[in-house]
Every structure is written in structure tokens, then in C-alpha cells.
PDB file of N, CA and C in Angstrom:
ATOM      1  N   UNK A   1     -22.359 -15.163  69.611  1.00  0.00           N
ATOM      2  CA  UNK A   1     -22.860 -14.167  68.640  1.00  0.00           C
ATOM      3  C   UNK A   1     -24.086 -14.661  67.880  1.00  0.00           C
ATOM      4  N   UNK A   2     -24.671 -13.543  67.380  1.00  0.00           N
ATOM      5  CA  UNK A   2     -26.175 -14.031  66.316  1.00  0.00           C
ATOM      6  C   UNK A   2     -25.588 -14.707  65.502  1.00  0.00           C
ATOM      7  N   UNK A   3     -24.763 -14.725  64.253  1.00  0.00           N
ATOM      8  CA  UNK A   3     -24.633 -15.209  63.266  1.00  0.00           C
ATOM      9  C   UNK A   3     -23.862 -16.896  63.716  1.00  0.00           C
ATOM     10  N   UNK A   4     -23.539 -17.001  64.732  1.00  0.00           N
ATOM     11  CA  UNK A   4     -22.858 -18.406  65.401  1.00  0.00           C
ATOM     12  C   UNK A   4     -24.180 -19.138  65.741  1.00  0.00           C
ATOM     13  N   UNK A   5     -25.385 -18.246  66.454  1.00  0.00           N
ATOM     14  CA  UNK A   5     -26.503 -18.983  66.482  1.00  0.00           C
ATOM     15  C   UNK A   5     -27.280 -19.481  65.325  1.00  0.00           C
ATOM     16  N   UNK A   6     -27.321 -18.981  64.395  1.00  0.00           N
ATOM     17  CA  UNK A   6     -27.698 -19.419  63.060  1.00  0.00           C
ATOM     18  C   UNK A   6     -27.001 -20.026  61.993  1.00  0.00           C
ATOM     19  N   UNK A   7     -26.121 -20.763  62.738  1.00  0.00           N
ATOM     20  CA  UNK A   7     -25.270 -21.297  61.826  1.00  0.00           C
ATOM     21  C   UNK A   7     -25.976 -22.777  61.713  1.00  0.00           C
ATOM     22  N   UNK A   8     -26.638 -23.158  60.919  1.00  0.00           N
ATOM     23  CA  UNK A   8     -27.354 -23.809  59.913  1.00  0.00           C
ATOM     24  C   UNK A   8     -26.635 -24.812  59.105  1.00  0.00           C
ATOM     25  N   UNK A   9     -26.825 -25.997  58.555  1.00  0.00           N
ATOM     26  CA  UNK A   9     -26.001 -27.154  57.997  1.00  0.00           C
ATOM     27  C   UNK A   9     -26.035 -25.945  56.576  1.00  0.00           C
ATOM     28  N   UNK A  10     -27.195 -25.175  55.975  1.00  0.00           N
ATOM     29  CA  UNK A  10     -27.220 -25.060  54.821  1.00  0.00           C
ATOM     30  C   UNK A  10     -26.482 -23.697  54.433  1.00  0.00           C
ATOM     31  N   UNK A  11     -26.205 -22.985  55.832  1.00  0.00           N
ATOM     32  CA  UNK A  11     -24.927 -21.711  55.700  1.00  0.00           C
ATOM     33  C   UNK A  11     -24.316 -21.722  56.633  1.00  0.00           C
ATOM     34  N   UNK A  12     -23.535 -23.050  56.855  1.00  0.00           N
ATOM     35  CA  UNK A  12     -22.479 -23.199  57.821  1.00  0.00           C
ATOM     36  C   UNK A  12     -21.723 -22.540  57.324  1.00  0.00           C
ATOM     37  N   UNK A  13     -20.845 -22.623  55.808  1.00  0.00           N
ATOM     38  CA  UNK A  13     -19.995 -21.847  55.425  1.00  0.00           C
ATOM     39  C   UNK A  13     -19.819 -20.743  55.868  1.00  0.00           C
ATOM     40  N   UNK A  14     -21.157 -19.825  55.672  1.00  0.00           N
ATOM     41  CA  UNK A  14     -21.628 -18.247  55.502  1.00  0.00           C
ATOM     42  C   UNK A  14     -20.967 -17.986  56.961  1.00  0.00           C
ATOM     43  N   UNK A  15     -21.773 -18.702  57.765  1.00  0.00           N
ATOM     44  CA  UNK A  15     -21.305 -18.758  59.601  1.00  0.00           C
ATOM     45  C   UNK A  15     -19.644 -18.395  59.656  1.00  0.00           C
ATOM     46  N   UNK A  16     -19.114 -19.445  58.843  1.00  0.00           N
ATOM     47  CA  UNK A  16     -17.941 -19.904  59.311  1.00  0.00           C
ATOM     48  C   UNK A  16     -17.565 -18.720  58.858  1.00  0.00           C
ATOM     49  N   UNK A  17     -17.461 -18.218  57.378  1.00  0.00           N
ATOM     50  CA  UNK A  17     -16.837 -16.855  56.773  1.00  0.00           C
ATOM     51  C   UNK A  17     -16.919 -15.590  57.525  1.00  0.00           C
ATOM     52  N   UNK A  18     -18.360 -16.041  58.063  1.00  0.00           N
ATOM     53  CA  UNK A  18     -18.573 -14.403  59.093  1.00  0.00           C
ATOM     54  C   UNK A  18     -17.433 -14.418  60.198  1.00  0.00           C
ATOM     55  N   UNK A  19     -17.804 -15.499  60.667  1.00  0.00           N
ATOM     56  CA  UNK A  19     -16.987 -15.383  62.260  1.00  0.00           C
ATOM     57  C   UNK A  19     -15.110 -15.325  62.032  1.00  0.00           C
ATOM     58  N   UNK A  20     -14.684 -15.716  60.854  1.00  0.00           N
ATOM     59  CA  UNK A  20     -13.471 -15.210  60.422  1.00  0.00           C
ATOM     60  C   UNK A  20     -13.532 -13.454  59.863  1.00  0.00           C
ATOM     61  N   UNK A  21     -14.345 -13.417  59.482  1.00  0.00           N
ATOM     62  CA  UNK A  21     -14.620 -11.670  58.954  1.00  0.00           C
ATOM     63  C   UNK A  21     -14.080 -10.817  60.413  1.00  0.00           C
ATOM     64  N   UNK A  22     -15.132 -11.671  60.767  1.00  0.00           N
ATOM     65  CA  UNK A  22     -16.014 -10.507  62.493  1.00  0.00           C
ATOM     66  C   UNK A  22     -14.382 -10.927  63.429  1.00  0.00           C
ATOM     67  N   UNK A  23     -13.479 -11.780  62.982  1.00  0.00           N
ATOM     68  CA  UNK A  23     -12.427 -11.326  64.045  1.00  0.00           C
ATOM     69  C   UNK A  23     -11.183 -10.540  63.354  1.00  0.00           C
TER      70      UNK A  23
END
């Protein structure tokens, strides 16, 4: 997914929160 590709040291969190959201 996009937001897994942009998962970034500085919004890994954000990443991580999405991809728990998004399932």
C-alpha cells in the first residue's frame, strides 16, 4: 500500500496507525 511505502522513521507511528485503521 501507499501509506506502507511512506512509512518514514519520522511517521512510522502514523504508518503503523494507518495500516491498523485500513484493516
Amino acid at each position: 500500500p501507499q501509506y506502507a511505502m511512506r512509512g518514514t522513521v519520522s511517521n512510522e507511528k502514523e504508518t503503523k496507525d494507518v495500516e491498523i485503521k485500513s484493516e
